[in-house]
Protein backbone atom coordinates (compact mmCIF):
# COMPACT_ATOMS: atom_id res chain seq x y z
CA UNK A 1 75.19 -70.12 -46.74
CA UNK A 2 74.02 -67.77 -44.73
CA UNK A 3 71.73 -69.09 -41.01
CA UNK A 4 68.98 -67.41 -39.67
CA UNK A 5 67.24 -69.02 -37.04
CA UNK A 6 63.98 -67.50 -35.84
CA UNK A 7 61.65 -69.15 -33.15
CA UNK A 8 57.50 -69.51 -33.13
CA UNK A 9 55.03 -71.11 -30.60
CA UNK A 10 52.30 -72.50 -32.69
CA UNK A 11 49.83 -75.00 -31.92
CA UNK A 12 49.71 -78.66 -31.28
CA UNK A 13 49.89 -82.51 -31.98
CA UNK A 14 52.68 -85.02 -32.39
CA UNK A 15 54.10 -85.06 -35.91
CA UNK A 16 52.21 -88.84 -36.90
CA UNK A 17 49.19 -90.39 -35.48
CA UNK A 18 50.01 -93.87 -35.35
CA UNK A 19 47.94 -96.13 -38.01
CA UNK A 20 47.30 -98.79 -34.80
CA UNK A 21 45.29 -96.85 -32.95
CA UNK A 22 42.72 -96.16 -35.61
CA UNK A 23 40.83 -98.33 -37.73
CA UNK A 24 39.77 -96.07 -40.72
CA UNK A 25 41.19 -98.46 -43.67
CA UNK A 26 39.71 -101.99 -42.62
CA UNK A 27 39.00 -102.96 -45.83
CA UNK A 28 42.30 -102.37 -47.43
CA UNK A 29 45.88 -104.16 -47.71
CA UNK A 30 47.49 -101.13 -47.21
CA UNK A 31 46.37 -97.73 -46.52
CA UNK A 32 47.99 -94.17 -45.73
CA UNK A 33 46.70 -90.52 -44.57
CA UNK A 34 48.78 -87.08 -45.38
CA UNK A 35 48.37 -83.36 -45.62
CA UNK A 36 49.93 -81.86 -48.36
CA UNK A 37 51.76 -79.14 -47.43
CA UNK A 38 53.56 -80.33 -44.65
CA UNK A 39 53.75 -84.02 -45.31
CA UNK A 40 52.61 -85.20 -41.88
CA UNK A 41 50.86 -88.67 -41.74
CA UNK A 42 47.77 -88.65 -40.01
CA UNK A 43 46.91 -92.55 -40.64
CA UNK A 44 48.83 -95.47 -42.09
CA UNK A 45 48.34 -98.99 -42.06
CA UNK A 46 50.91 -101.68 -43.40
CA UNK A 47 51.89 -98.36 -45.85
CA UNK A 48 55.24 -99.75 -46.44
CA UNK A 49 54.35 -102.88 -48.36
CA UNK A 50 55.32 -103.60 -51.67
CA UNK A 51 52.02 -103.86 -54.06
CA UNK A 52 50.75 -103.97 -57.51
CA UNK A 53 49.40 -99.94 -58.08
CA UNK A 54 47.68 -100.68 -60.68
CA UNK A 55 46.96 -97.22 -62.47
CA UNK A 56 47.84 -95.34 -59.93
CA UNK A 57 51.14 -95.71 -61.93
CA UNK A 58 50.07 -92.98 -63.86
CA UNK A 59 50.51 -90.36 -61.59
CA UNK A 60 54.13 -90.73 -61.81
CA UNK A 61 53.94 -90.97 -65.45
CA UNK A 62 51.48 -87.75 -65.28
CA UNK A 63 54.43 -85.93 -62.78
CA UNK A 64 56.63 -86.34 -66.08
CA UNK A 65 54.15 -84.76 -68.59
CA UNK A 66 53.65 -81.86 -66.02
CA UNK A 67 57.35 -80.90 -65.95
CA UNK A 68 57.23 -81.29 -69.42
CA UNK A 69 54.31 -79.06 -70.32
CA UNK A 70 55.89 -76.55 -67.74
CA UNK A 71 59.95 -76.33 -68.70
CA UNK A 72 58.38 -76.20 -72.43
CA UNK A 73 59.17 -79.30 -73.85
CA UNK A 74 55.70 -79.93 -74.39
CA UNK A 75 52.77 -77.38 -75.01
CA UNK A 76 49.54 -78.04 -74.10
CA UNK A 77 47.93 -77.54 -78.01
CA UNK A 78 50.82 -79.76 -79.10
CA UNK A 79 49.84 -82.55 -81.45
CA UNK A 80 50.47 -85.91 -80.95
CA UNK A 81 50.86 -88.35 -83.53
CA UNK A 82 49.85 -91.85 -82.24
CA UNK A 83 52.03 -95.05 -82.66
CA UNK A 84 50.82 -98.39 -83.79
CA UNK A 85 52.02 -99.45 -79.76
CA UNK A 86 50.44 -97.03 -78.32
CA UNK A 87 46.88 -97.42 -79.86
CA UNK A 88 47.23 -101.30 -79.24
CA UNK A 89 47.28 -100.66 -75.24
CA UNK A 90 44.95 -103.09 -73.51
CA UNK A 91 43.24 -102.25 -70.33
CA UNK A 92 41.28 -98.85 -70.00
CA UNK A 93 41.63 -96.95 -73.27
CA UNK A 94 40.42 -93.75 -74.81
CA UNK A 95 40.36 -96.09 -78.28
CA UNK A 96 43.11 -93.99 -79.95
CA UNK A 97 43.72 -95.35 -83.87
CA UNK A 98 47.35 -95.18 -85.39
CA UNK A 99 48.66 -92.09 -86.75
CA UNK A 100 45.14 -90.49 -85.26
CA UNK A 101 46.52 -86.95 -84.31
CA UNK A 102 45.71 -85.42 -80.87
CA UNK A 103 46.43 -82.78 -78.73
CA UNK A 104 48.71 -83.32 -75.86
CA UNK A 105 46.02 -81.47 -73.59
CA UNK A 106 42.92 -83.93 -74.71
CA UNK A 107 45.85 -86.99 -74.19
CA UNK A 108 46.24 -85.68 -70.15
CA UNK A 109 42.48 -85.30 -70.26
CA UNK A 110 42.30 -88.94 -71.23
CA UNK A 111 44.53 -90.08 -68.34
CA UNK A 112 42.95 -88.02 -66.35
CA UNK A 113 39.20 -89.03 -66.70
CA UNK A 114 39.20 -92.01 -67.83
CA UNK A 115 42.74 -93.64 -67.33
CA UNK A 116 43.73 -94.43 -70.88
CA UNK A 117 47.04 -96.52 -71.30
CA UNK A 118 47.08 -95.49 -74.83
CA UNK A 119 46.94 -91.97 -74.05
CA UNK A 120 49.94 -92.23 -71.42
CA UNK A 121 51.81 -94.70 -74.01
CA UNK A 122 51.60 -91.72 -76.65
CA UNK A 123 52.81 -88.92 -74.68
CA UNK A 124 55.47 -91.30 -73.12
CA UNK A 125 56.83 -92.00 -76.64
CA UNK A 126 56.06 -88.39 -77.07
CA UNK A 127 58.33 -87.23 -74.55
CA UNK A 128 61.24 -90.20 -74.45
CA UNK A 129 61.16 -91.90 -77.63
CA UNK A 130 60.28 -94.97 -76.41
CA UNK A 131 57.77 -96.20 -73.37
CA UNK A 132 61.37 -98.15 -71.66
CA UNK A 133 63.03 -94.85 -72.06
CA UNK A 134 60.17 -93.21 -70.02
CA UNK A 135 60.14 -95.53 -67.71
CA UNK A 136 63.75 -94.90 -66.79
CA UNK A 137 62.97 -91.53 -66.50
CA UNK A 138 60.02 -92.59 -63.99
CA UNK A 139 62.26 -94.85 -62.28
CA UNK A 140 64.58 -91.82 -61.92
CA UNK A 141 62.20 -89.82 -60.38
CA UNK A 142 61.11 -91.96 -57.92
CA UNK A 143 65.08 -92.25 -56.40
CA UNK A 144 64.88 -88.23 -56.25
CA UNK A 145 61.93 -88.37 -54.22
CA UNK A 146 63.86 -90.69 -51.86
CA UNK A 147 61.14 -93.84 -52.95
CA UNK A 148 63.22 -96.76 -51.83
CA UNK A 149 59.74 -98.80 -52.20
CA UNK A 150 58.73 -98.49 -55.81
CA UNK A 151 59.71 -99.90 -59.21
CA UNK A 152 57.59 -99.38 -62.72
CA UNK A 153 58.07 -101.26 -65.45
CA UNK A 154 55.72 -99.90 -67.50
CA UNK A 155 53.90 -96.26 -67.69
CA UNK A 156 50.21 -97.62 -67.28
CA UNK A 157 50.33 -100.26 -64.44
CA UNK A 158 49.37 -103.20 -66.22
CA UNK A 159 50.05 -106.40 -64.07
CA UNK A 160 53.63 -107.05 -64.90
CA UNK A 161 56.36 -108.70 -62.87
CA UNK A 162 58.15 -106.26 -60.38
CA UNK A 163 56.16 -103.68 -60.97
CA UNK A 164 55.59 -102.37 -57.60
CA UNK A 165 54.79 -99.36 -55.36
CA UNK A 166 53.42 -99.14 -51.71
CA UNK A 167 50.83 -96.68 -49.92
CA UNK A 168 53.65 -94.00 -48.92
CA UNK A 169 55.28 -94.04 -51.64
CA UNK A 170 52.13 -93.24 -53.72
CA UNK A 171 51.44 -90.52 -50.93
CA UNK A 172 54.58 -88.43 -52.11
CA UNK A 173 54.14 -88.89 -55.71
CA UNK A 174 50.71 -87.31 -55.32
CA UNK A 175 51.89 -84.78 -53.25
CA UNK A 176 54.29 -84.05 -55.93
CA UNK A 177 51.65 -84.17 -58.62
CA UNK A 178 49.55 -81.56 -57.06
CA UNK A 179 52.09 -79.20 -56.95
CA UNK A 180 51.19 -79.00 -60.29
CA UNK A 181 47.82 -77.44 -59.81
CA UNK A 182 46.43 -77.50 -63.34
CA UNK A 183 46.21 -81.49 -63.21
CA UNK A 184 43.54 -81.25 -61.12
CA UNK A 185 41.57 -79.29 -63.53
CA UNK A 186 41.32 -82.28 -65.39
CA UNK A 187 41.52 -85.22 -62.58
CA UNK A 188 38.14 -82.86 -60.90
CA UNK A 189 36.22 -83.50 -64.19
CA UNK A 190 33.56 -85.96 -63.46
CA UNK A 191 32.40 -86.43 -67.58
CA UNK A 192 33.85 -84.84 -70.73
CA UNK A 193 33.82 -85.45 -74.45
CA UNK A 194 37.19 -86.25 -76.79
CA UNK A 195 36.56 -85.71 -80.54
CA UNK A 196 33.37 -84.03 -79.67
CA UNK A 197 31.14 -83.01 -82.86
CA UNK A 198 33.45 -85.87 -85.23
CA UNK A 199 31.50 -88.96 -86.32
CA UNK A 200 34.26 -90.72 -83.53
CA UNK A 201 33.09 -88.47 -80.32
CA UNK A 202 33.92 -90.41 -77.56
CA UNK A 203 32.31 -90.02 -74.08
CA UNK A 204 34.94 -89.69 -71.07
CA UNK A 205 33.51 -90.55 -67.69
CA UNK A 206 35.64 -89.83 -64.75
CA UNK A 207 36.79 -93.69 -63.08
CA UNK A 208 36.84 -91.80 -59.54
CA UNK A 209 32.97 -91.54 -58.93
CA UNK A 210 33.92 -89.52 -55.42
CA UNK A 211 34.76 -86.25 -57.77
CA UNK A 212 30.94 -86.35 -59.05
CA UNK A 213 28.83 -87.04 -55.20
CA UNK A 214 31.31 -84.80 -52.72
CA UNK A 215 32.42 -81.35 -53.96
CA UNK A 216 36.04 -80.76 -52.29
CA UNK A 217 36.79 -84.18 -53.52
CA UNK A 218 39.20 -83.06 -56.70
CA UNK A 219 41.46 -86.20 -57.37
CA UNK A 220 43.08 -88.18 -58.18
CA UNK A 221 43.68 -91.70 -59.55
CA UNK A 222 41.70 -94.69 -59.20
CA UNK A 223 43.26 -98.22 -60.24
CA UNK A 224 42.25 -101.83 -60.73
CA UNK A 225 44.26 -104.88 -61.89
CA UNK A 226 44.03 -108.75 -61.12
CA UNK A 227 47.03 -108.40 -59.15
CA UNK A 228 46.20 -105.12 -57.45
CA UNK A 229 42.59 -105.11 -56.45
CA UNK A 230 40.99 -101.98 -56.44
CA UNK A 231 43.02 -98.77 -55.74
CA UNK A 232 42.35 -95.14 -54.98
CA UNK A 233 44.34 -92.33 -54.77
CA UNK A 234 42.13 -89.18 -53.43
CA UNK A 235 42.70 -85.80 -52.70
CA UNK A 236 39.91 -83.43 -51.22
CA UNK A 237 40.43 -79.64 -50.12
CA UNK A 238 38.52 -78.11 -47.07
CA UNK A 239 39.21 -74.76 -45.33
CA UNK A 240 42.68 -74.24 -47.19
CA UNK A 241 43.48 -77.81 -46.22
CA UNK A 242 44.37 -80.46 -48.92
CA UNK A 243 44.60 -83.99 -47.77
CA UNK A 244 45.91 -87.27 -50.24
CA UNK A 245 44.94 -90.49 -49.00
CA UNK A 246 45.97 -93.64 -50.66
CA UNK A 247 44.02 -97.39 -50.52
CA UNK A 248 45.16 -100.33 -52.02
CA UNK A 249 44.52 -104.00 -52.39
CA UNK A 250 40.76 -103.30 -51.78
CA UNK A 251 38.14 -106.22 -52.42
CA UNK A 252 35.62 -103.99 -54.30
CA UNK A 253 35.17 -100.18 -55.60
CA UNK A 254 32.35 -99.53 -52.70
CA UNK A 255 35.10 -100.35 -49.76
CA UNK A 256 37.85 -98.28 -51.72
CA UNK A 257 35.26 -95.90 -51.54
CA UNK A 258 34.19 -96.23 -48.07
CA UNK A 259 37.65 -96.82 -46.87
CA UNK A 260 38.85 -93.21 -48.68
CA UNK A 261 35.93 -91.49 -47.26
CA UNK A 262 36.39 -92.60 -43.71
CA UNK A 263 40.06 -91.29 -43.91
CA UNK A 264 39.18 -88.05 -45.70
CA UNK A 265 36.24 -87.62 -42.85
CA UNK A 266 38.43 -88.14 -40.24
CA UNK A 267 41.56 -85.95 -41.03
CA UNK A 268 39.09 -82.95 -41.78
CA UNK A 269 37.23 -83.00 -38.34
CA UNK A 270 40.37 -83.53 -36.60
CA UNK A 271 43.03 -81.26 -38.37
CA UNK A 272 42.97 -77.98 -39.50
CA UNK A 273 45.95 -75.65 -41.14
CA UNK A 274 47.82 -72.70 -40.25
CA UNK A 275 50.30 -70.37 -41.99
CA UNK A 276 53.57 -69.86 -40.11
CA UNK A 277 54.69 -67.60 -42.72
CA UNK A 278 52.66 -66.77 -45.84
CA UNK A 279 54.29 -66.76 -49.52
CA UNK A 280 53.94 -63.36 -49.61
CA UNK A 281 55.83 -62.20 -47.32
CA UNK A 282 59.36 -60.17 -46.90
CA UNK A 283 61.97 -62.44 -44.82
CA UNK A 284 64.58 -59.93 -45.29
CA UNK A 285 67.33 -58.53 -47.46
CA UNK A 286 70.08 -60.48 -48.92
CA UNK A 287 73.33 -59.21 -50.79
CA UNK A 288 73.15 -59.92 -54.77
CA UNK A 289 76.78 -60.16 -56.46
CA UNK A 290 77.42 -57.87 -59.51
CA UNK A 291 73.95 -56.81 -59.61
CA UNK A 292 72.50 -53.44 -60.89
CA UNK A 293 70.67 -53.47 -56.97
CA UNK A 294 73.32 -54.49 -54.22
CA UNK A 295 70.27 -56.09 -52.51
CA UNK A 296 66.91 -58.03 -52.67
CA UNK A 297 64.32 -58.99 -50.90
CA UNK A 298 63.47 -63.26 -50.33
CA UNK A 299 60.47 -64.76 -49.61
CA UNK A 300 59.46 -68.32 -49.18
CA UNK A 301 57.91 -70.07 -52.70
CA UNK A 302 55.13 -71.26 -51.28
CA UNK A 303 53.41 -70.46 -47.85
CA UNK A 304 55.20 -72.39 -44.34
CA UNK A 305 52.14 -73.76 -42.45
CA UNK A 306 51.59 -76.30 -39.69
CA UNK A 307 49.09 -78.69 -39.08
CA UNK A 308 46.55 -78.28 -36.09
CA UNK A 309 44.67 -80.40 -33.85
CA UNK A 310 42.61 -78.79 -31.13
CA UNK A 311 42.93 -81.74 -28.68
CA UNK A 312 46.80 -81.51 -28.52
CA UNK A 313 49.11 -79.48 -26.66
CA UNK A 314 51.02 -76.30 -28.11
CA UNK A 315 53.80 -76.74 -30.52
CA UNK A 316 57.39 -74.96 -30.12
CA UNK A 317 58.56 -74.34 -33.76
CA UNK A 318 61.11 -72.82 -34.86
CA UNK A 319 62.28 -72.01 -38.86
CA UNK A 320 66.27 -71.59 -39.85
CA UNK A 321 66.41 -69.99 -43.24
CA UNK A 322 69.56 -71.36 -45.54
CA UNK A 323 70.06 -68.32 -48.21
CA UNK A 324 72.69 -69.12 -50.94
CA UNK A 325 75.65 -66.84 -52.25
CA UNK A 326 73.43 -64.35 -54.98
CA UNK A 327 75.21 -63.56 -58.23
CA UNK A 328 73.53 -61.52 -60.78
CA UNK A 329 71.24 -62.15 -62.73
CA UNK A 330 68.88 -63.78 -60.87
CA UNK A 331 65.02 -63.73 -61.67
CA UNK A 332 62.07 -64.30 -59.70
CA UNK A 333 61.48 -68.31 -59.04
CA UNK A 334 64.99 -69.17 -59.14
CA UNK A 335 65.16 -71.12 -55.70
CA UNK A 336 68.35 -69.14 -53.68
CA UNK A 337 68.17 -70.87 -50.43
CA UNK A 338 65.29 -73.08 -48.12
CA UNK A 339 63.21 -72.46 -44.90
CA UNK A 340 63.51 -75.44 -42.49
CA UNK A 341 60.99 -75.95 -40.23
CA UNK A 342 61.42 -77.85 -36.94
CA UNK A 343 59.37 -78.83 -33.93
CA UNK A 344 61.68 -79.41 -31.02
CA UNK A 345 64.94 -79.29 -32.81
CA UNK A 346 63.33 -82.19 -34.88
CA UNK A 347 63.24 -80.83 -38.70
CA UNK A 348 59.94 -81.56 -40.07
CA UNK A 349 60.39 -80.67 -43.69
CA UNK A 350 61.99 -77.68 -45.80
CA UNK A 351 60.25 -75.29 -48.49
CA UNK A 352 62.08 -73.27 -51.21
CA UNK A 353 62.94 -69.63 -50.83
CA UNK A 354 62.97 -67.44 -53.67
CA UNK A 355 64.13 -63.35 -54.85
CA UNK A 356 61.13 -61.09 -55.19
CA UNK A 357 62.22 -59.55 -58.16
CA UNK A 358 64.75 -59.38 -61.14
CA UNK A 359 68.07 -58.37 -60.99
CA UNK A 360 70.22 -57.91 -63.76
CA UNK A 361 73.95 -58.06 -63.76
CA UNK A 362 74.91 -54.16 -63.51
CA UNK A 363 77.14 -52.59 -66.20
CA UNK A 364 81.11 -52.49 -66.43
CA UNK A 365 80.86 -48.48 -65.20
CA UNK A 366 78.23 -49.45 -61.77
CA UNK A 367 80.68 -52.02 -60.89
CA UNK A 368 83.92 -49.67 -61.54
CA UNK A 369 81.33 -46.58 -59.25
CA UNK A 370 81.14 -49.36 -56.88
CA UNK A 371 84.43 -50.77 -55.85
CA UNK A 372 85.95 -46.64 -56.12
CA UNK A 373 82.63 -45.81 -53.18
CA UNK A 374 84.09 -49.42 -51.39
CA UNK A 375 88.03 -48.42 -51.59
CA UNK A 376 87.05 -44.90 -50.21
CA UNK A 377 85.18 -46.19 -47.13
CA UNK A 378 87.82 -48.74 -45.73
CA UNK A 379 90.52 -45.64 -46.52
CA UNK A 380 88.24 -43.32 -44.40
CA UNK A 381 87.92 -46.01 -41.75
């Protein structure tokens, strides 16, 4: 791999704000703060403890159908067939029948909205066979998000022995679900019909009320179970800022409420976002193996920023870029190195880098025009 280290001086505060010295969670068991882009923790209280999640399973189960829809396994006007097991889901339900037929896009809107277990059964069996296969693949997931805290045993989050998750944990799934930005198309909807103009129309109403009373308020996944108590997974965007936060164990759905909002409130007063390095731009040339252009130019996938807060002192960041060995072809997206970003010499967290273009492999004849040009210049040196 080839190094490149290049230094900034950007702008303030320690990389986590210590959960004890706030008290924005007090209703909740556990509770937890980030901003998306970066990762950084802005509040956390008791976020490492195991606890039911309730249907805040699903967005792990909803991470699945994303990558899904988007490798093209599944396509959104795909139609479902339904199972006799998945229409017998208990819990919240969209009331799907038995072989009733439905498309895989009004199935996410049904997790979305209104949290159906039958909906997330179907496309589970849809995707895996069975709902144990998908859970494996959920389980799987988890490890390659480095969750050491989390174990499903089902897709939905019905009460069910070790069948567990904690506040961080949930943190990075969401933060991995909203890379998928179309979910929150459907997770923003506050009321929606399924089956609309049928004799079975059936009235969706979103379970997170917050998406319906405060506008940047787009997400994501409420939850309630004996076990868990009442659980909220949020996500709000202000001033090109998204924040998750994640309650759980929660007595009632006005304190999740209250709870969330006091987090949300405080992380958008406090913290605001910069770009280090936008998406669009040109980090250099790179050498591309056998290709019909001997070079390219990389940028980062998505933009580098760092998180601000006016009452702290400057930050010294720096960025290292890792760029891989480039063989032909190679198309724009394909990830060919990372960006690491560090405060201090202490690495805060990586994004992909990507070509800006195409290249094709170049013919037997550009090849043969290039090593003759090569062999000529080390003669004539």
């Amino acid at each position: 791999m080839k190094k490149i280290c290049l230094f900034l001086l950007l702008f303030l505060i320690p990389f986590v704000v210590k959960g004890e010295e706030l008290n924005l969670a007090e209703n909740a068991k556990s509770a937890i703060l980030i901003e998306a882009s970066t990762g950084e923790i802005l509040y956390q209280k008791n976020a490492n403890e195991r606890l039911a999640p309730a249907s805040m399973t699903k967005i792990m189960s909803l991470i699945l159908i994303m990558e899904n829809i988007e490798n093209g396994n599944l396509k959104w006007n795909d139609i479902v067939v339904v199972s006799k097991n998945a229409s017998s889901m208990g819990g919240s339900q969209i009331f799907l029948e038995a072989n009733e037929m439905m498309t895989v896009e009004d199935l996410v809107k049904g997790i979305c909205i209104a949290s159906g277990n039958d909906a997330t059964v179907a496309l589970a069996e849809k995707i895996a066979g069975t709902e144990k296969a998908f859970v494996k693949l959920m389980n799987d997931k988890a490890k390659s998000l480095g969750l050491k805290n989390t174990n499903f045993v089902n897709a939905t989050g019905l009460d069910a022995e070790g069948h567990y998750s904690t506040a961080n944990d949930m943190s990075v799934m969401a933060r991995e679900l909203v890379k998928h930005e179309k979910i929150l198309e459907f997770s923003s909807i506050y009321e929606d019909y399924l089956r609309k103009n049928t004799a079975k129309s059936f009235w969706l109403v979103n379970t997170n009320k917050l998406v319906k009373f405060y506008s940047y308020i787009d997400g994501l996944k409420t939850g309630f179970t004996d076990d868990a108590g009442y659980c909220l997974t949020a996500t709000g965007k202000k001033n090109n800022m998204r924040l998750i936060s994640v309650v759980m164990g929660e007595a009632s759905i006005d304190n999740r409420s209250t709870d969330t909002l006091a987090m949300l409130d405080y992380g958008f007063n406090m913290y605001n976002i910069d770009i280090v390095v936008s998406k669009d731009k040109e980090l250099g040339n790179v050498s591309v193996n056998l290709g019909d252009k001997e070079k390219v130019s990389i940028i980062s996938v998505n933009d580098i920023t760092i998180l601000n807060n006016s009452q702290k002192e400057k930050r010294n960041i720096t960025y290292e870029m890792d760029v891989n060995n480039i063989s032909a072809p190679v198309k724009k997206g394909d990830i060919v190195g990372e960006i690491k970003v560090y405060e201090d010499g202490r690495y805060l967290y990586s994004e992909d880098i990507t070509v800006v273009e195409d290249i094709e492999k170049a013919n037997i004849f550009k090849i043969f025009l290039r090593n003759l040009r090569d062999i000529f210049s080390v003669n004539m040196v």
